[in-house]
PDB file of N, CA and C in Angstrom:
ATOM      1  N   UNK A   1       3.016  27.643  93.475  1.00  0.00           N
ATOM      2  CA  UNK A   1       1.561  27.740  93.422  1.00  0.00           C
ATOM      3  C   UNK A   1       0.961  26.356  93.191  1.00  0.00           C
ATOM      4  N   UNK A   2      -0.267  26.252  93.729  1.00  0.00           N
ATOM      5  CA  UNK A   2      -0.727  24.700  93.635  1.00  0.00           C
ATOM      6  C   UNK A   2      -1.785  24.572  92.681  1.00  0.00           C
ATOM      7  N   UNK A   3      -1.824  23.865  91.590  1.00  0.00           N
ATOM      8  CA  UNK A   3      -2.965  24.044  90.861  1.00  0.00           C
ATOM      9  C   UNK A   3      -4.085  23.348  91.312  1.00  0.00           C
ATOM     10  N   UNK A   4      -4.369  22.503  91.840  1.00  0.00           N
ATOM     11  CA  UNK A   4      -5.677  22.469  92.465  1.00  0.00           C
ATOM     12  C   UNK A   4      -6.382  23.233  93.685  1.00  0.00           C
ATOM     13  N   UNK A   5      -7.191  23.332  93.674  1.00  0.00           N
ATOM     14  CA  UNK A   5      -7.738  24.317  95.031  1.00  0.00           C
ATOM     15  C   UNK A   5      -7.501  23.813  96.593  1.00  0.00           C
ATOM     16  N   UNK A   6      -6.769  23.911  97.325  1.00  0.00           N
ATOM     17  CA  UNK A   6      -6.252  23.729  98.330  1.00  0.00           C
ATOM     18  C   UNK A   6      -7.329  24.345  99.496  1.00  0.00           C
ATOM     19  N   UNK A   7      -8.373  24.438  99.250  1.00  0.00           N
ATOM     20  CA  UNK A   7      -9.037  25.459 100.524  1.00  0.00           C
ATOM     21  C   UNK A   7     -10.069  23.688 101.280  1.00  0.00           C
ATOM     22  N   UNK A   8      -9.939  23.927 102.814  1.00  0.00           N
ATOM     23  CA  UNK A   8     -10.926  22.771 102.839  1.00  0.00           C
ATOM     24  C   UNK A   8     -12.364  22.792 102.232  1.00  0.00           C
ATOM     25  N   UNK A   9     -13.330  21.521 102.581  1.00  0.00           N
ATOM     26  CA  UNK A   9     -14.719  22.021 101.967  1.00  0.00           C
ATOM     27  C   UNK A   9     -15.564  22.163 102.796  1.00  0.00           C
ATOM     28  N   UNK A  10     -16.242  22.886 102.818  1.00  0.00           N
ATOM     29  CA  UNK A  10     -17.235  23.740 103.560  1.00  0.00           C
ATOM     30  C   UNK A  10     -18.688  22.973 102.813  1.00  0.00           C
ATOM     31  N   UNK A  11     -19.306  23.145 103.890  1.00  0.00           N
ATOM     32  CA  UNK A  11     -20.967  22.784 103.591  1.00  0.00           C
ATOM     33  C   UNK A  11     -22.047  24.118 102.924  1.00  0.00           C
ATOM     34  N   UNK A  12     -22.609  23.575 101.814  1.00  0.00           N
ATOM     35  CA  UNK A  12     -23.231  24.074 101.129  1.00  0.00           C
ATOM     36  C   UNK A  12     -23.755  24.515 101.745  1.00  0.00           C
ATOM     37  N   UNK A  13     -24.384  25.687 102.221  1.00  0.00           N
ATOM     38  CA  UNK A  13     -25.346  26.143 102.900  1.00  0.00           C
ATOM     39  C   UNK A  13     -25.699  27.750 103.067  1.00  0.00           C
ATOM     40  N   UNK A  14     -26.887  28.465 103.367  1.00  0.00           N
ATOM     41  CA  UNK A  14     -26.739  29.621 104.292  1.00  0.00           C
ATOM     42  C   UNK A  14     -25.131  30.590 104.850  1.00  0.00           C
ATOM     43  N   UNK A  15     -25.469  29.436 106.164  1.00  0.00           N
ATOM     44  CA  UNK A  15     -24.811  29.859 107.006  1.00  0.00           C
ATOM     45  C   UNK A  15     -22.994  30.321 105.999  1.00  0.00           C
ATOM     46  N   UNK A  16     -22.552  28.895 105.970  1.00  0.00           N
ATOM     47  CA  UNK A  16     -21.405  29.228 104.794  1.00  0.00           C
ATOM     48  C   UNK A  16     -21.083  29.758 104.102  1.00  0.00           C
ATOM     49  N   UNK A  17     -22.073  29.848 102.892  1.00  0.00           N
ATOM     50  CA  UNK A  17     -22.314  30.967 101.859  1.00  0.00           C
ATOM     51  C   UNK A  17     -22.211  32.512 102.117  1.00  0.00           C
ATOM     52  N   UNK A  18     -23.107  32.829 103.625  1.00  0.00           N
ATOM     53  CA  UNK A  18     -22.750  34.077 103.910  1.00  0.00           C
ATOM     54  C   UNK A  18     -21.375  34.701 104.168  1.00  0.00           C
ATOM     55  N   UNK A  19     -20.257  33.771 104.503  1.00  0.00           N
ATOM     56  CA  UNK A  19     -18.932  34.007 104.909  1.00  0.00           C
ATOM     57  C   UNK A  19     -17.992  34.186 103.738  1.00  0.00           C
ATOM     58  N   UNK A  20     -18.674  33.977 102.359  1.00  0.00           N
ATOM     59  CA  UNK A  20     -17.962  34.411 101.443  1.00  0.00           C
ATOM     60  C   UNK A  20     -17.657  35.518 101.251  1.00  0.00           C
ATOM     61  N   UNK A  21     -16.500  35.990 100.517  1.00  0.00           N
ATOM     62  CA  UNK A  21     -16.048  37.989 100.169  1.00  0.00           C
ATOM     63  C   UNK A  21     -17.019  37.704  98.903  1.00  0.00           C
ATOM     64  N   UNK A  22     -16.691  39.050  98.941  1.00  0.00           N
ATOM     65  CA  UNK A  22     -17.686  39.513  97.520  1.00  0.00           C
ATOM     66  C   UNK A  22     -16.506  39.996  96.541  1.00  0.00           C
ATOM     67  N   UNK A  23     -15.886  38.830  96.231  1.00  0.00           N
ATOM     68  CA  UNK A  23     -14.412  39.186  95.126  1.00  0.00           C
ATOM     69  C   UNK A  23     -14.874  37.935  94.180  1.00  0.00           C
ATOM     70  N   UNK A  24     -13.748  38.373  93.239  1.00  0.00           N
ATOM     71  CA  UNK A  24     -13.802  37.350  92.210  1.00  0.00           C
ATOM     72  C   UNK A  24     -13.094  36.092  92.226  1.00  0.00           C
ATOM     73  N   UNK A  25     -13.493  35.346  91.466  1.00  0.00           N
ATOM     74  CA  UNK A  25     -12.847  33.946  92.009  1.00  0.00           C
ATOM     75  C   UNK A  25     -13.195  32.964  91.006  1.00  0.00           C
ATOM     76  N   UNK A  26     -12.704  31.681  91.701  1.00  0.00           N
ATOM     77  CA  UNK A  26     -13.486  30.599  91.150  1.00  0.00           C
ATOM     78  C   UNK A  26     -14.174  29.515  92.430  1.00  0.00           C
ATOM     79  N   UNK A  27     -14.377  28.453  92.129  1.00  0.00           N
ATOM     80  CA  UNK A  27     -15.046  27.465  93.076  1.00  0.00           C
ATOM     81  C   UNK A  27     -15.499  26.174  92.288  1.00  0.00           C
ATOM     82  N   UNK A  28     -15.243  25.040  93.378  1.00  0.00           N
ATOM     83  CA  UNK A  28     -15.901  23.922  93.013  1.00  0.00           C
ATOM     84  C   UNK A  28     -17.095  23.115  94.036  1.00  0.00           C
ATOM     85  N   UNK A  29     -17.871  22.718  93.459  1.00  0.00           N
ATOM     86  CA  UNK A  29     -18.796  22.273  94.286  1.00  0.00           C
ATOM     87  C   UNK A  29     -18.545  20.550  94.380  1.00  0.00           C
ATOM     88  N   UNK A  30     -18.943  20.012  95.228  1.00  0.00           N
ATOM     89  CA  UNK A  30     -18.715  18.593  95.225  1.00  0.00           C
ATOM     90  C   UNK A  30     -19.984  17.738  95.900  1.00  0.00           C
ATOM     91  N   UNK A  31     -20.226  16.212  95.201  1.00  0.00           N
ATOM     92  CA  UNK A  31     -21.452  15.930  96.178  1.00  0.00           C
ATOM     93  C   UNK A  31     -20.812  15.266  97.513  1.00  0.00           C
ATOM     94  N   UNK A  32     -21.675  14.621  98.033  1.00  0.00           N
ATOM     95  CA  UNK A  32     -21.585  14.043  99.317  1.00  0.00           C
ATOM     96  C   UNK A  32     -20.433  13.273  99.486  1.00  0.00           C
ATOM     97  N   UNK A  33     -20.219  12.550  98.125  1.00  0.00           N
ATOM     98  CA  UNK A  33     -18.870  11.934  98.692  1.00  0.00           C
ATOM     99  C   UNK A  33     -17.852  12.714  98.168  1.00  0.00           C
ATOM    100  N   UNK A  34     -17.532  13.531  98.437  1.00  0.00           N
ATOM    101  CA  UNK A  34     -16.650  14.219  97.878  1.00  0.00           C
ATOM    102  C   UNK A  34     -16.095  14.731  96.482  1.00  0.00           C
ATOM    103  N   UNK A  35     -16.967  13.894  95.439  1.00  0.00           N
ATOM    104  CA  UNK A  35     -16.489  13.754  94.058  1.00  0.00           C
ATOM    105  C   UNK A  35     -16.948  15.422  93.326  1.00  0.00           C
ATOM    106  N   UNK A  36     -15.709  15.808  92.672  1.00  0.00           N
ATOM    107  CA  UNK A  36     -16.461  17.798  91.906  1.00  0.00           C
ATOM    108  C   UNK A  36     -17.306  16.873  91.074  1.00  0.00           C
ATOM    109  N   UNK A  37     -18.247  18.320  90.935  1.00  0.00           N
ATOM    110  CA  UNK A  37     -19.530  17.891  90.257  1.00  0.00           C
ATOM    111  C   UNK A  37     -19.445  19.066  89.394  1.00  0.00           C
ATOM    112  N   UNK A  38     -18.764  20.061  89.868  1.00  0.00           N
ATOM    113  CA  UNK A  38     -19.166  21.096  88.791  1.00  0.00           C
ATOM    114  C   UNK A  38     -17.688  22.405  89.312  1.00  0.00           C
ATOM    115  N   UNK A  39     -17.074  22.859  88.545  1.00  0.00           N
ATOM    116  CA  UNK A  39     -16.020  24.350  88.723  1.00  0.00           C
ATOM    117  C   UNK A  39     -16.985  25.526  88.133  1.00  0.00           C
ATOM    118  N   UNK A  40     -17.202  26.273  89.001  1.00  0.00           N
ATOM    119  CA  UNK A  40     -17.409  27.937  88.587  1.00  0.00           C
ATOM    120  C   UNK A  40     -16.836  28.808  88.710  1.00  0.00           C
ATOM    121  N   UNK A  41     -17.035  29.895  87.925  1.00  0.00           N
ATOM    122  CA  UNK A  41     -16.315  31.064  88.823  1.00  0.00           C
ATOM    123  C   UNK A  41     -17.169  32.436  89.226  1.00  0.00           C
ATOM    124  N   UNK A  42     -16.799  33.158  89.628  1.00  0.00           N
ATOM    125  CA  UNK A  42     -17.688  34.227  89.828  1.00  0.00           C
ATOM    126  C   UNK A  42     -16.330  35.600  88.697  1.00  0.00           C
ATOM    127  N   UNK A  43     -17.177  36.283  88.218  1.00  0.00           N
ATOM    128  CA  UNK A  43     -16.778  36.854  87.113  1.00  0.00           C
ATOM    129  C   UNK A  43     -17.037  38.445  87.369  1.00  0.00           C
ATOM    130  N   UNK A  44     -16.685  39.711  86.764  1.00  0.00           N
ATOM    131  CA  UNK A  44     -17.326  40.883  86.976  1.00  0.00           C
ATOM    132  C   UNK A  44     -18.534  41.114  86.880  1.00  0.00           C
ATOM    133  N   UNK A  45     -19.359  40.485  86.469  1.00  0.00           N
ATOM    134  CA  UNK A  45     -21.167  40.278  86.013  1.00  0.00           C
ATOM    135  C   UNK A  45     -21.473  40.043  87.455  1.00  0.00           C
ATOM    136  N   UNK A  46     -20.947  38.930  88.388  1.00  0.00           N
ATOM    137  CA  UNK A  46     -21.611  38.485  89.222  1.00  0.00           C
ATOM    138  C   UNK A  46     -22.047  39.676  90.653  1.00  0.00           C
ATOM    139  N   UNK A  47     -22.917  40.010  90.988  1.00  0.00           N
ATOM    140  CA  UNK A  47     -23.465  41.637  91.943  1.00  0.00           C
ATOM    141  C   UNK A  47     -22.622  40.992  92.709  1.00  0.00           C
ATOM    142  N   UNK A  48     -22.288  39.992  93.403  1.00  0.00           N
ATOM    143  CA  UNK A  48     -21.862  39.693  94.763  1.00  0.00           C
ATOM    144  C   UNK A  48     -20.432  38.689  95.088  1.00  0.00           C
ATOM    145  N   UNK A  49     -19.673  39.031  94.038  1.00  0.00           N
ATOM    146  CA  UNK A  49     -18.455  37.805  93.565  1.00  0.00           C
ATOM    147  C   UNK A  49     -19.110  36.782  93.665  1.00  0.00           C
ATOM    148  N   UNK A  50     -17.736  36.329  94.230  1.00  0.00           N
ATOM    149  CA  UNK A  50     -17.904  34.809  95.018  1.00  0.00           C
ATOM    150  C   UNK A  50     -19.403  34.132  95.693  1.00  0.00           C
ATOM    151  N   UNK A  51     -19.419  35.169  97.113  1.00  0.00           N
ATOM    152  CA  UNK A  51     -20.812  34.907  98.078  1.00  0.00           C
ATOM    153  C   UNK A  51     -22.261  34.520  97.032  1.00  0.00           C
ATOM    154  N   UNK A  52     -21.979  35.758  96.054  1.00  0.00           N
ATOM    155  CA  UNK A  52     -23.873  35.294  94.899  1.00  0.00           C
ATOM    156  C   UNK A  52     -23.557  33.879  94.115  1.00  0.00           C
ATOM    157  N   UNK A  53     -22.259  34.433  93.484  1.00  0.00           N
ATOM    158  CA  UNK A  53     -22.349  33.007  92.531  1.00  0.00           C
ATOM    159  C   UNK A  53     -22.483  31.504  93.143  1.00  0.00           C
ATOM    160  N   UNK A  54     -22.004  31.484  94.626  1.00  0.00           N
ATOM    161  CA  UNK A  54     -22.046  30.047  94.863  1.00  0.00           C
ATOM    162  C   UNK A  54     -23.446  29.792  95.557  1.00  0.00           C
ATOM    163  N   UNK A  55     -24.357  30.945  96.355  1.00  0.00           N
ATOM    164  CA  UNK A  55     -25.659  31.127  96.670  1.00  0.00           C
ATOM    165  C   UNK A  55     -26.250  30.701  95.767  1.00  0.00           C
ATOM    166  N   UNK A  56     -26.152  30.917  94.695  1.00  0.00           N
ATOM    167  CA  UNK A  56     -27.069  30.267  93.121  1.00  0.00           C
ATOM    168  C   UNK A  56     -27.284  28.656  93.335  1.00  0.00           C
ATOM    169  N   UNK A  57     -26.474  28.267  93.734  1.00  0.00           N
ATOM    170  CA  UNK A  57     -26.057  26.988  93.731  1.00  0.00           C
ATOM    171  C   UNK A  57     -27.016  26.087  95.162  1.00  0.00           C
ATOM    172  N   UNK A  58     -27.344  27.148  96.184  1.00  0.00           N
ATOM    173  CA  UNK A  58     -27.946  26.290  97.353  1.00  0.00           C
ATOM    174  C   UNK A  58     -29.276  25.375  96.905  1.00  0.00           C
ATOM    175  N   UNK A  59     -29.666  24.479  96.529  1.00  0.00           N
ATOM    176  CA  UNK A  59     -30.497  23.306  96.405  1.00  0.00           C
ATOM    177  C   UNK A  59     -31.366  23.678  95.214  1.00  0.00           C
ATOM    178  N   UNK A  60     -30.492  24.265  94.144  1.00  0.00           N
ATOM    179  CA  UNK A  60     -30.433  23.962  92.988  1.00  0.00           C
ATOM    180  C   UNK A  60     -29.541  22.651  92.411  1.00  0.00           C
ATOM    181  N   UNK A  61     -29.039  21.945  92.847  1.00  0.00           N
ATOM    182  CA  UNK A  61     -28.266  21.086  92.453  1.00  0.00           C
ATOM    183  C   UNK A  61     -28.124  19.619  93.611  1.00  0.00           C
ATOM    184  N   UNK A  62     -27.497  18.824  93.317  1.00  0.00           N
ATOM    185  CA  UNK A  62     -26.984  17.925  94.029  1.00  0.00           C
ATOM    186  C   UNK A  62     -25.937  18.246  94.757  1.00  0.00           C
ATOM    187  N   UNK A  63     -25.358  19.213  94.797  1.00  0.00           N
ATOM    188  CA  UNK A  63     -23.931  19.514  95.679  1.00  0.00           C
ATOM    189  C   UNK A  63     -23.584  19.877  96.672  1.00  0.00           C
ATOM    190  N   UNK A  64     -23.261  19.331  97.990  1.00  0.00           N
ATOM    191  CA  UNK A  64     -23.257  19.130  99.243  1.00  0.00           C
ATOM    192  C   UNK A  64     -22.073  19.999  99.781  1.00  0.00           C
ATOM    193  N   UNK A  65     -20.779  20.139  98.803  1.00  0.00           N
ATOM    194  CA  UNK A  65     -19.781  21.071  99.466  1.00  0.00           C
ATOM    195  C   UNK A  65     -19.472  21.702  98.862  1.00  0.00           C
ATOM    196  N   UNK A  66     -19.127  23.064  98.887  1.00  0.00           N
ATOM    197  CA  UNK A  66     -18.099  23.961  97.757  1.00  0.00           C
ATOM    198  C   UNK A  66     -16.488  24.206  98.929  1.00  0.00           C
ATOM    199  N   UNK A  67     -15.848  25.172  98.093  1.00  0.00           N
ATOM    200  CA  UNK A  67     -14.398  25.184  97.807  1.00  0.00           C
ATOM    201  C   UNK A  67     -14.416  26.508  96.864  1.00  0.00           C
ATOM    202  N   UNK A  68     -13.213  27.250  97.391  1.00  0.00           N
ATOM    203  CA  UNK A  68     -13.208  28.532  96.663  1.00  0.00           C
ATOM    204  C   UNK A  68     -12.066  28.935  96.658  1.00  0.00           C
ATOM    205  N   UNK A  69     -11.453  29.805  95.822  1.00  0.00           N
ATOM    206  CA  UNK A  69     -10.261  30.824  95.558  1.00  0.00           C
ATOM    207  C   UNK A  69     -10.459  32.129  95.175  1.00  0.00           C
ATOM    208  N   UNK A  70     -10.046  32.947  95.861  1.00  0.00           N
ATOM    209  CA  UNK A  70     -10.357  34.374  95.127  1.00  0.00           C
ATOM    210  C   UNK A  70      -8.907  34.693  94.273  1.00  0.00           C
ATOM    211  N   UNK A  71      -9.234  35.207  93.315  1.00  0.00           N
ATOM    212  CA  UNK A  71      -8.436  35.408  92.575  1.00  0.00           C
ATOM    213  C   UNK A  71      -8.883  36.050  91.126  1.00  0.00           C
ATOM    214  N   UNK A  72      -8.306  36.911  90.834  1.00  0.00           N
ATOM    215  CA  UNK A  72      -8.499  38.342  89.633  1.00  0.00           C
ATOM    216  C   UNK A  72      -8.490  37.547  88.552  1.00  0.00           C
ATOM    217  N   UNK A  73      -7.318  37.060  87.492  1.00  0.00           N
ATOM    218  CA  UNK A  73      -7.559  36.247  86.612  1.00  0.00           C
ATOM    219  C   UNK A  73      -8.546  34.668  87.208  1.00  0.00           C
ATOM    220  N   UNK A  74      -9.665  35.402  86.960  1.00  0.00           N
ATOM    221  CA  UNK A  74     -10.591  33.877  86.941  1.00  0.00           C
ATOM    222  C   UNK A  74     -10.942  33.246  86.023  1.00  0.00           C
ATOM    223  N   UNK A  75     -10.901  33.982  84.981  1.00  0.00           N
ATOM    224  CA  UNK A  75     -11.267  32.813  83.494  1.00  0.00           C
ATOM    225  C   UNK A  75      -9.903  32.020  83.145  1.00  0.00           C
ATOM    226  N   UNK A  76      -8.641  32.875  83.692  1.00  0.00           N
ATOM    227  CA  UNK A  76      -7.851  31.802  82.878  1.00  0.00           C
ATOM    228  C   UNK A  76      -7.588  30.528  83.857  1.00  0.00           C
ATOM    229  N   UNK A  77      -7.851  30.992  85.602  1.00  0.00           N
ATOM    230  CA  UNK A  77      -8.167  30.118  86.771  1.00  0.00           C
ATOM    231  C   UNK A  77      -9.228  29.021  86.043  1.00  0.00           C
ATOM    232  N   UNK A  78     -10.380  29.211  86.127  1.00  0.00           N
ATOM    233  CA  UNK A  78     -11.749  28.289  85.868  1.00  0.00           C
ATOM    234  C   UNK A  78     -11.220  27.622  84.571  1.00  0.00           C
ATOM    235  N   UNK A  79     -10.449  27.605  83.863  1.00  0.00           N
ATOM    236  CA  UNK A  79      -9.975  27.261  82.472  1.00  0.00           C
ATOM    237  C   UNK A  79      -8.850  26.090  83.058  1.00  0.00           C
ATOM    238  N   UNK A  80      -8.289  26.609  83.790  1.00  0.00           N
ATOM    239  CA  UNK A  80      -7.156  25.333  84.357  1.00  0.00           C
ATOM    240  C   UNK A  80      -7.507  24.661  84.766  1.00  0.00           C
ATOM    241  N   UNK A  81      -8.573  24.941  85.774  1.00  0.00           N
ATOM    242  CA  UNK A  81      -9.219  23.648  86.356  1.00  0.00           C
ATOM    243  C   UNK A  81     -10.359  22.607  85.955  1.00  0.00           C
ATOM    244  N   UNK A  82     -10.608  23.256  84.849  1.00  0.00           N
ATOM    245  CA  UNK A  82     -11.661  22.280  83.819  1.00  0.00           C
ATOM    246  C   UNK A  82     -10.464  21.185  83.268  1.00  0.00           C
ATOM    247  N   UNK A  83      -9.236  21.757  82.911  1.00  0.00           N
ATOM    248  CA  UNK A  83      -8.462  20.888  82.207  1.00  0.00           C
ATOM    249  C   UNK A  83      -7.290  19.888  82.874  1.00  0.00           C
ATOM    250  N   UNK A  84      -7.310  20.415  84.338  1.00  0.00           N
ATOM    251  CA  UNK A  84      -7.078  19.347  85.242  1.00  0.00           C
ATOM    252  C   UNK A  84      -7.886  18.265  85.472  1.00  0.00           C
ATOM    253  N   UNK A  85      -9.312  18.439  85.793  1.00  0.00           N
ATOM    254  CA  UNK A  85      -9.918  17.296  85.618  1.00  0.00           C
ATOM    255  C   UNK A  85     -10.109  16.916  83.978  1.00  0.00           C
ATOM    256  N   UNK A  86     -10.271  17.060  83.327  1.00  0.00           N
ATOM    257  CA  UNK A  86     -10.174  16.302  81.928  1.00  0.00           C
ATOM    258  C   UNK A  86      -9.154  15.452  82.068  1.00  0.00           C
ATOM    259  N   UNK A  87      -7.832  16.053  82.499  1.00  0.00           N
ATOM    260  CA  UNK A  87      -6.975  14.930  82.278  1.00  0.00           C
ATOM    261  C   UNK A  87      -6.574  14.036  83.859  1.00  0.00           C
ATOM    262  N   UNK A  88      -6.910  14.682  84.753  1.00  0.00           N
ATOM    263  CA  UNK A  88      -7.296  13.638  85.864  1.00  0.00           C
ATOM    264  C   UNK A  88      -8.789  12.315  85.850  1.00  0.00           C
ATOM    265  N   UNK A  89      -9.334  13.066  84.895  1.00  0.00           N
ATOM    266  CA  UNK A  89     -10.644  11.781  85.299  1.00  0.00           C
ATOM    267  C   UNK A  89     -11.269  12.038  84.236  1.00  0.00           C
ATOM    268  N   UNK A  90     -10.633  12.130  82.798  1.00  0.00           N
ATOM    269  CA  UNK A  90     -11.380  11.991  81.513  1.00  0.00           C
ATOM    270  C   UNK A  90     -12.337  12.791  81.015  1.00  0.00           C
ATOM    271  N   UNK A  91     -12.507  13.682  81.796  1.00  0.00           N
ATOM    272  CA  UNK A  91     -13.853  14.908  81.356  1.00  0.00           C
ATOM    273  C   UNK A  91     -13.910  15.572  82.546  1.00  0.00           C
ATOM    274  N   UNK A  92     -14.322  16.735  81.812  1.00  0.00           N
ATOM    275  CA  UNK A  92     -14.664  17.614  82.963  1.00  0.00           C
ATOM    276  C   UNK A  92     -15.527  17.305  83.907  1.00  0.00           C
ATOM    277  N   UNK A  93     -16.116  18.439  84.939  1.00  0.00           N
ATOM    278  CA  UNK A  93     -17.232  17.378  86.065  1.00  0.00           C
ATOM    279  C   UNK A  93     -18.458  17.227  85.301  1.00  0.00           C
ATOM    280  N   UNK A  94     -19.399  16.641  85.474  1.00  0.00           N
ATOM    281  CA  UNK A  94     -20.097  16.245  85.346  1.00  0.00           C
ATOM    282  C   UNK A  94     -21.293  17.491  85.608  1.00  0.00           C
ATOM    283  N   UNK A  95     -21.521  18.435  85.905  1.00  0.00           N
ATOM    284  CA  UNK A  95     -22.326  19.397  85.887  1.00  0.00           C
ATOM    285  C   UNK A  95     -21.773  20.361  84.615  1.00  0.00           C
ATOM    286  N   UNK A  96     -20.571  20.648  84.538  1.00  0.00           N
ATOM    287  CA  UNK A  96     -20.026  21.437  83.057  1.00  0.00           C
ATOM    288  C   UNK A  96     -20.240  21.154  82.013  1.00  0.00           C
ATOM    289  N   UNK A  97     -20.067  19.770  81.689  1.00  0.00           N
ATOM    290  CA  UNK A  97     -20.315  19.167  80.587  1.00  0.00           C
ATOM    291  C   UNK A  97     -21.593  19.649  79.593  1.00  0.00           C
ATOM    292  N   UNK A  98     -23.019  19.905  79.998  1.00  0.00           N
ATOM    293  CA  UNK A  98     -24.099  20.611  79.214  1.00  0.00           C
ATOM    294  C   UNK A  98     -23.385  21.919  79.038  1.00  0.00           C
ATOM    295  N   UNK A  99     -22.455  22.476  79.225  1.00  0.00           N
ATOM    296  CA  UNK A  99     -22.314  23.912  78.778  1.00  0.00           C
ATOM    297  C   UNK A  99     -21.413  23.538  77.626  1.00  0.00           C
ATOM    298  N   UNK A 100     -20.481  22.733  77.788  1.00  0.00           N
ATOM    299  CA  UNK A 100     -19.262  22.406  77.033  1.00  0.00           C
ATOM    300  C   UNK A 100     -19.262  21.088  76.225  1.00  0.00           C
ATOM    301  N   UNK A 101     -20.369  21.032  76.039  1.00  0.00           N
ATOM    302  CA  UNK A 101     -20.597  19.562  75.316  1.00  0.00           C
ATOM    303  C   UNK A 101     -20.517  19.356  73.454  1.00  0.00           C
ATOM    304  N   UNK A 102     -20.733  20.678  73.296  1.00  0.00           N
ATOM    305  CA  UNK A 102     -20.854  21.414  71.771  1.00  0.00           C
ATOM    306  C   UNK A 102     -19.189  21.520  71.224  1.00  0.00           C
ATOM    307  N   UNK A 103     -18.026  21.762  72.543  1.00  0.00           N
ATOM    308  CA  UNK A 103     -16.849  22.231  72.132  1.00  0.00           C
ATOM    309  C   UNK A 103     -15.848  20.907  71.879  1.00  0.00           C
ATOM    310  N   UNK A 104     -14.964  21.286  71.441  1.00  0.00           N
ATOM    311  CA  UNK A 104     -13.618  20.113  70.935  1.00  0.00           C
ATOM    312  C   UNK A 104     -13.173  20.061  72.437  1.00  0.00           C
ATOM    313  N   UNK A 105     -12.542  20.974  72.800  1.00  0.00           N
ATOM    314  CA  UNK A 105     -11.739  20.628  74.023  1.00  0.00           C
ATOM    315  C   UNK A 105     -12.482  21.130  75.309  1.00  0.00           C
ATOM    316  N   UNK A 106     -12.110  21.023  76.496  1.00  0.00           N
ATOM    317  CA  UNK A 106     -12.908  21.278  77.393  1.00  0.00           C
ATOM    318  C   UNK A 106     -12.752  22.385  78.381  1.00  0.00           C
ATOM    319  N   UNK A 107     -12.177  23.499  77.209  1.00  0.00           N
ATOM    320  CA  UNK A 107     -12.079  24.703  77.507  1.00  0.00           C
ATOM    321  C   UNK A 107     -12.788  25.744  76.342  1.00  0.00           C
ATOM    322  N   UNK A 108     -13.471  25.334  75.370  1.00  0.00           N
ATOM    323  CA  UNK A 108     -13.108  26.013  74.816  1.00  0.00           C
ATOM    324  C   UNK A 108     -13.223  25.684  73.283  1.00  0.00           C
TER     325      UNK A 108
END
C-alpha cells in the first residue's frame, strides 16, 4: 500500500467535482504549483461523500487541484497524511494548520 495518494490531479472545478462517488474518503487540494495546501476528508456527516466535501472547496480557497481516495477508515487515512507532511515539510499544509494550531501534535 502506498502512503501517499497516488491518484493524478485533477482541476478544481464543476466539471471534475461532478465525477466524484459519493463515498467516503479523503483528499488533498493543491495550489497552482502543485504544493498541498490543505488534506480533507469526507466523513459520514458529509450528504454527498467525497463529490460535496471537495465542492465546498470550489473558489472558496486558493486551490487549483484536488486528489482523492475513497476509502472507509478515513479518519485514521486523513490522520496519516497530516503526519506525512509534518514530517516531510515540517507542518502540516498550510490550510490545516487554523484547525490544528491549538494541538501538540498534528494529529491530534
Amino acid at each position: 500500500m502506498q502512503l501517499r495518494l497516488t491518484r493524478p490531479w485533477r482541476d478544481l472545478n464543476e466539471a471534475e467535482v461532478s465525477r466524484l462517488p459519493g463515498q467516503l474518503g479523503v483528499y488533498e487540494l493543491a495550489d497552482e504549483d502543485g504544493q498541498v495546501i490543505y488534506v480533507g476528508y469526507a466523513g459520514g456527516k458529509s450528504l454527498f461523500g467525497l463529490r460535496s466535501a471537495v465542492q465546498g472547496h470550489i473558489g472558496s480557497t486558493r486551490a487549483a487541484r484536488f486528489r482523492y481516495e475513497v476509502n472507509s477508515q478515513y479518519m485514521s487515512r486523513y490522520h496519516e497524511l497530516l503526519m506525512l507532511h509534518a514530517r516531510d515539510d515540517g507542518d502540516i499544509p498550510e490550510l490545516n494548520r487554523a484547525t490544528h494550531s491549538r494541538r501538540r501534535s498534528p494529529v491530534g
